[in-house]
N, C-alpha and C. Protein backbone atom coordinates (compact mmCIF):
# COMPACT_ATOMS: atom_id res chain seq x y z
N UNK A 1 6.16 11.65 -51.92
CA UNK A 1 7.38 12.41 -51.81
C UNK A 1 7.07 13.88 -52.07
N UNK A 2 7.55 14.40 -51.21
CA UNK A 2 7.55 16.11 -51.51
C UNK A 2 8.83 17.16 -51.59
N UNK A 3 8.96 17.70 -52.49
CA UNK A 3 10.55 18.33 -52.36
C UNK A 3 9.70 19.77 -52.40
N UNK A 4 10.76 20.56 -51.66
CA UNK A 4 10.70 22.38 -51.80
C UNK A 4 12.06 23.06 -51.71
N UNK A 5 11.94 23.73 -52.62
CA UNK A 5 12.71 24.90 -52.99
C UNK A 5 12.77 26.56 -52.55
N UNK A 6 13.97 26.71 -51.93
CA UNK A 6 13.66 27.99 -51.23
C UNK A 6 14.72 28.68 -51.53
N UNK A 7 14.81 29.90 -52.29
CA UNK A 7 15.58 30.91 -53.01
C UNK A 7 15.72 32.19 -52.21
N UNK A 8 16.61 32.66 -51.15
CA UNK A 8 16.65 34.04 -50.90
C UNK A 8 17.90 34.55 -50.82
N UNK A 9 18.32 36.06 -50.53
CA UNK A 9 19.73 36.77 -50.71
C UNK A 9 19.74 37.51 -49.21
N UNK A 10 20.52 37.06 -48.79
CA UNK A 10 20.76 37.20 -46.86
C UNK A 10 21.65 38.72 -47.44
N UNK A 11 21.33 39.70 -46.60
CA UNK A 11 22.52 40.85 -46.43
C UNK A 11 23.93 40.15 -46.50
N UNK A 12 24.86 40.84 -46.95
CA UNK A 12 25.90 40.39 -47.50
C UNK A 12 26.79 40.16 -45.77
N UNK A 13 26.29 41.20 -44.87
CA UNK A 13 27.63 41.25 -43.42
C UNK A 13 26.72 39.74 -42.84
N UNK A 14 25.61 39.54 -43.42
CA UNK A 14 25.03 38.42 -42.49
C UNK A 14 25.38 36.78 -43.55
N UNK A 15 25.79 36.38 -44.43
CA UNK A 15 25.79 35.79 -45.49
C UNK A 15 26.78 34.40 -44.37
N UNK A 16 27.77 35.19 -43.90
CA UNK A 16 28.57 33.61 -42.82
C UNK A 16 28.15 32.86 -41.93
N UNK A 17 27.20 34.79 -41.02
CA UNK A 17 26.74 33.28 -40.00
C UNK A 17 25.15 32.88 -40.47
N UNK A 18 24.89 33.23 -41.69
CA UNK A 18 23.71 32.40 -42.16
C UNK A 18 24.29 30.94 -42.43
N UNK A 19 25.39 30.99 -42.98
CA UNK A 19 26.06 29.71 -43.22
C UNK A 19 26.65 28.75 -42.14
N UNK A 20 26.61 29.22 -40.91
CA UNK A 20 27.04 28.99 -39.59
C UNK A 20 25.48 28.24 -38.76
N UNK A 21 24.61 28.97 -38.74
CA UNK A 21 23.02 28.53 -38.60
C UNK A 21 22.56 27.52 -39.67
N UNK A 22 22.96 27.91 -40.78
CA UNK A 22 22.56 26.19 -41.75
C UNK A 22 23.15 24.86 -41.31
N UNK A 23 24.92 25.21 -41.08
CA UNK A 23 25.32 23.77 -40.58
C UNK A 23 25.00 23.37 -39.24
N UNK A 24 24.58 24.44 -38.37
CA UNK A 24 23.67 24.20 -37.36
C UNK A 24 22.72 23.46 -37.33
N UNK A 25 21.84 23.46 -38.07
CA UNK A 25 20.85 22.29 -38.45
C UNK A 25 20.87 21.42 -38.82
N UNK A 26 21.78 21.44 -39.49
CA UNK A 26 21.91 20.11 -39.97
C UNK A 26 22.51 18.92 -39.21
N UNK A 27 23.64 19.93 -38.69
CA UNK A 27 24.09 18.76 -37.17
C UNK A 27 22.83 18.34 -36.88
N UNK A 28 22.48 19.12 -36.62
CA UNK A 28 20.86 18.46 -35.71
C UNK A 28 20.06 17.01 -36.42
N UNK A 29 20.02 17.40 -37.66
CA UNK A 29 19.29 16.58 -38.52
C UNK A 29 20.31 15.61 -38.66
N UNK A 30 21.70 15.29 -39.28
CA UNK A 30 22.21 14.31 -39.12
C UNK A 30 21.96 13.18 -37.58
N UNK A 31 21.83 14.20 -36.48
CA UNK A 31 22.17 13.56 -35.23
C UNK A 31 21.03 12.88 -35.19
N UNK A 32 19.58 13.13 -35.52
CA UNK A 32 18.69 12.68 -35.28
C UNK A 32 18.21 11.54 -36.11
N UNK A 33 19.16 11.49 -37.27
CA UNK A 33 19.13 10.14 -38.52
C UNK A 33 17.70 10.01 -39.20
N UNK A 34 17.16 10.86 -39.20
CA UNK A 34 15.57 10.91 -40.19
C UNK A 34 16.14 10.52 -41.57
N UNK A 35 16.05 8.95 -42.23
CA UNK A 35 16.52 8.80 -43.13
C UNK A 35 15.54 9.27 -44.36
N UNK A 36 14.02 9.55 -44.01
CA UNK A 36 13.09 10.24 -44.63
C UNK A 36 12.64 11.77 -45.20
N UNK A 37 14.35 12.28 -44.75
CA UNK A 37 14.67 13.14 -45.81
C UNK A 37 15.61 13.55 -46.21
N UNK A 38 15.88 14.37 -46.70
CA UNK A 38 17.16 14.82 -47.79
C UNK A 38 17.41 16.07 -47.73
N UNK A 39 18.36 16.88 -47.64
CA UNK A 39 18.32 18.52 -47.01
C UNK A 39 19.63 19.04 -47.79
N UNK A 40 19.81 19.74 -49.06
CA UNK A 40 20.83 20.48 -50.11
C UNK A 40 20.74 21.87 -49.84
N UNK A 41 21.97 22.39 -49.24
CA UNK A 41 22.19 24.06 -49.81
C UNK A 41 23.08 24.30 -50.35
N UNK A 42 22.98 25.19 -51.26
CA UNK A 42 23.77 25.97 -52.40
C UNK A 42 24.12 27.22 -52.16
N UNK A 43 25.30 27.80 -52.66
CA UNK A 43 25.70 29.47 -52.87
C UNK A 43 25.82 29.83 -53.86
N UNK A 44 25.11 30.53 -54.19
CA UNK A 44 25.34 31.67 -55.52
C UNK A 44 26.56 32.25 -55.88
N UNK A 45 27.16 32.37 -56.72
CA UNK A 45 28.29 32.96 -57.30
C UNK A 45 28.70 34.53 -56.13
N UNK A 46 27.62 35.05 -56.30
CA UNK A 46 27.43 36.52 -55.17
C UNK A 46 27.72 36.24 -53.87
N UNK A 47 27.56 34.94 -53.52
CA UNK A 47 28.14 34.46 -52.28
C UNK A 47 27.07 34.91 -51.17
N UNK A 48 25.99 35.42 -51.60
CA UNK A 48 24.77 35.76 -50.83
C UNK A 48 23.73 35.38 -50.57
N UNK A 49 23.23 34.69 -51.79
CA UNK A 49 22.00 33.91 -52.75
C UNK A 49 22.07 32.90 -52.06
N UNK A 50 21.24 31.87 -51.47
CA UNK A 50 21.07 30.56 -50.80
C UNK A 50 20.12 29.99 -51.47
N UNK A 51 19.77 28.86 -51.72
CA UNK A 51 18.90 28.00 -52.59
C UNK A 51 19.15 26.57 -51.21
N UNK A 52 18.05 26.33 -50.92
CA UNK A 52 17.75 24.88 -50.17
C UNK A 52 16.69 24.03 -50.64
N UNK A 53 17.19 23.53 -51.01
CA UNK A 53 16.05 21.96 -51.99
C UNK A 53 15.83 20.68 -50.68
N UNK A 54 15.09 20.70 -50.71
CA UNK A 54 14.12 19.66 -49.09
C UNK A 54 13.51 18.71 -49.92
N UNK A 55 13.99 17.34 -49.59
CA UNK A 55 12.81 16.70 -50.13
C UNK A 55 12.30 15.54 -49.05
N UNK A 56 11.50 15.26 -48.85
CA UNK A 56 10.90 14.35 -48.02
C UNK A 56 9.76 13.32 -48.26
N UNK A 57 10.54 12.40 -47.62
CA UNK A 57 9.85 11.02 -48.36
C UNK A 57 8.19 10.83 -47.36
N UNK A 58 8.26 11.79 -46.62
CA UNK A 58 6.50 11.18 -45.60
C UNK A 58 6.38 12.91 -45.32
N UNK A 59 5.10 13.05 -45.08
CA UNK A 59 4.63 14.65 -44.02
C UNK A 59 5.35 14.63 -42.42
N UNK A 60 5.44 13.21 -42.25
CA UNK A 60 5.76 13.05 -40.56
C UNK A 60 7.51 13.21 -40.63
N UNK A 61 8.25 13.25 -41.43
CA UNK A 61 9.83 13.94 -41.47
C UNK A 61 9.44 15.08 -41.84
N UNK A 62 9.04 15.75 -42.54
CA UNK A 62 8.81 17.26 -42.78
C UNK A 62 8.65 17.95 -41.51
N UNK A 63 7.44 17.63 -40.94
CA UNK A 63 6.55 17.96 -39.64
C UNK A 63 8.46 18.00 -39.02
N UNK A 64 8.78 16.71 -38.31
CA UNK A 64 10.07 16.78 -37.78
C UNK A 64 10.96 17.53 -37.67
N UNK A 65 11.11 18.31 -39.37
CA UNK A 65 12.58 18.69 -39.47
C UNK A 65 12.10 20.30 -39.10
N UNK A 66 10.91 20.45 -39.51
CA UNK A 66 10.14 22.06 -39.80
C UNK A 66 10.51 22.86 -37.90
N UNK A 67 10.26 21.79 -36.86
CA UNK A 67 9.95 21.82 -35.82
C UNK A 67 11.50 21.74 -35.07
N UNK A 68 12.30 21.53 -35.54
CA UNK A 68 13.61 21.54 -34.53
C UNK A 68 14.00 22.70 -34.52
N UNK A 69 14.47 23.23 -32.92
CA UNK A 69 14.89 24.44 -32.65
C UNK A 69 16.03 25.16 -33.30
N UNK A 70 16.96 24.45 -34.07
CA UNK A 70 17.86 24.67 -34.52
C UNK A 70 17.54 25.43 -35.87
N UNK A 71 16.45 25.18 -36.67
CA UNK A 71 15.90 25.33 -37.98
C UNK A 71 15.41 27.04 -37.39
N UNK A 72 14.52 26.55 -36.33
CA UNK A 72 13.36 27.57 -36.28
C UNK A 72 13.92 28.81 -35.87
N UNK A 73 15.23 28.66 -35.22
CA UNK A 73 16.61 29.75 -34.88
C UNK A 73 16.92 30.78 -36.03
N UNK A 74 17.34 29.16 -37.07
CA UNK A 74 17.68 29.78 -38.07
C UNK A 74 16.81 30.77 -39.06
N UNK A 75 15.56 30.31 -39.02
CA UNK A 75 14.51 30.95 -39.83
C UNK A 75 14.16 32.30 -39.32
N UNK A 76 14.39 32.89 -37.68
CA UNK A 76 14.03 33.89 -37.39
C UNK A 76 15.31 35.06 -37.89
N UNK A 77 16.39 34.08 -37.38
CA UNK A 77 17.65 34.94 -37.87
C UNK A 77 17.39 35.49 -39.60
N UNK A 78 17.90 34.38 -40.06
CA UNK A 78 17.72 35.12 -41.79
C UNK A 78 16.72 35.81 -41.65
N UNK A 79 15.07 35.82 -41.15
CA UNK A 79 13.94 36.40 -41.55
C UNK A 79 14.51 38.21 -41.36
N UNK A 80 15.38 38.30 -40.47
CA UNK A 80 15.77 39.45 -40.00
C UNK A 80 16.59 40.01 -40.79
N UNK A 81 17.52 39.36 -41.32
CA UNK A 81 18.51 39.62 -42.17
C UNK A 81 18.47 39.70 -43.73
N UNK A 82 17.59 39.91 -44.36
CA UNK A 82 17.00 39.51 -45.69
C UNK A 82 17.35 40.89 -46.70
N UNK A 83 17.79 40.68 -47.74
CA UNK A 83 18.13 41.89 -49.03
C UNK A 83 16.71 41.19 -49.66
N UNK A 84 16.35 40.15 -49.77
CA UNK A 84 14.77 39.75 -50.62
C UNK A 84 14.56 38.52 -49.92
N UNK A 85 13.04 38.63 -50.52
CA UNK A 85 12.26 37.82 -49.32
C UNK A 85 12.32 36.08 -49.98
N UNK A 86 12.49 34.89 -49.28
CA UNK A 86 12.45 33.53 -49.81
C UNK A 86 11.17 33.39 -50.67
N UNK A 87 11.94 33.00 -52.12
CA UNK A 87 11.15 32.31 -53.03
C UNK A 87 10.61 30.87 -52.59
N UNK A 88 9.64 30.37 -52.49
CA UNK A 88 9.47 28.78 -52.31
C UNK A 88 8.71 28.42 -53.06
N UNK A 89 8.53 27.20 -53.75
CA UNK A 89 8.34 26.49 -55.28
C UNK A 89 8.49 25.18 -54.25
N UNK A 90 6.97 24.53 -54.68
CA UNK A 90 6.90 23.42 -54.31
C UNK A 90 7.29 22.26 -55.93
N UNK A 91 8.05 21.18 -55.70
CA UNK A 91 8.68 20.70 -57.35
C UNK A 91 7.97 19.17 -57.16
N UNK A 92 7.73 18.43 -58.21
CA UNK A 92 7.53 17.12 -58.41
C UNK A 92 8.99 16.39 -59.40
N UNK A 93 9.30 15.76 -58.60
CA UNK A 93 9.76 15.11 -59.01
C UNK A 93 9.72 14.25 -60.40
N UNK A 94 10.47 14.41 -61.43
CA UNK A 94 9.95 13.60 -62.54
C UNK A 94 11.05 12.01 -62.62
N UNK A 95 12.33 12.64 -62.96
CA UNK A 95 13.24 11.61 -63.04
C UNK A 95 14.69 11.67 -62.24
N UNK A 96 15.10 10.49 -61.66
CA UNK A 96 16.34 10.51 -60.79
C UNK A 96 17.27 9.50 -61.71
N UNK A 97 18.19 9.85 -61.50
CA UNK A 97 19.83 8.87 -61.91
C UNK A 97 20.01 7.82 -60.52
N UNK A 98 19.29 8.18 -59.68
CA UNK A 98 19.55 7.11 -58.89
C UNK A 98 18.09 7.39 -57.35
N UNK A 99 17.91 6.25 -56.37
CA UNK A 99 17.15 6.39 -55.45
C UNK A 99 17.61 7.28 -54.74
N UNK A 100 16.51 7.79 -54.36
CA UNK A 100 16.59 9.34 -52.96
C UNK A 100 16.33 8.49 -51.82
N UNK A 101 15.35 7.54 -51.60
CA UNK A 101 15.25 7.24 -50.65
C UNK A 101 14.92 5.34 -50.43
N UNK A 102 16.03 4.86 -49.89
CA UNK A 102 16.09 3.68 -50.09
C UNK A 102 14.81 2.42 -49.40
């Protein structure tokens, strides 16, 4: 299992349709039913700050999700739009309240 963590602050006029390009992907990823991973975003109080926690149960859903056009859209957009650059922190997992992946 591999989870990553990715911390950045989108310009504030770009902060909606960053949020517009996230659920973009995810349509995607729901549609495609990769039950081999798990995909969380968060907003910061500032309403700017994005935090996305990925975790994936194989390299071959990662590979998958890294590679859909919808993601890779999104990644050029924010890359453009950035007040600071994405933190990423690879995490191990220690303990769950329940299974991630059944």
């Amino acid at each position: 299992m591999k989870a990553v963590k990715v911390t950045y602050t989108a310009a504030r006029e770009f902060a909606e349709k960053n949020n517009q390009n996230i659920q973009a992907f995810l349509e995607e990823v729901k549609a495609i039913g990769d039950h081999g991973m798990r995909y969380h975003v968060f907003l910061a109080e500032d309403g700017k700050t994005f935090t996305h926690l990925s975790i994936y149960n194989n390299d071959e859903s990662q590979k998958r999700f890294l590679a859909l056009k919808t993601f890779l859209s999104f990644q050029q957009q924010r890359d453009e739009n950035l007040e600071s650059e994405p933190r990423i922190e690879m995490l191990n997992l220690l303990h769950t309240s329940h299974a991630i992946f059944n």
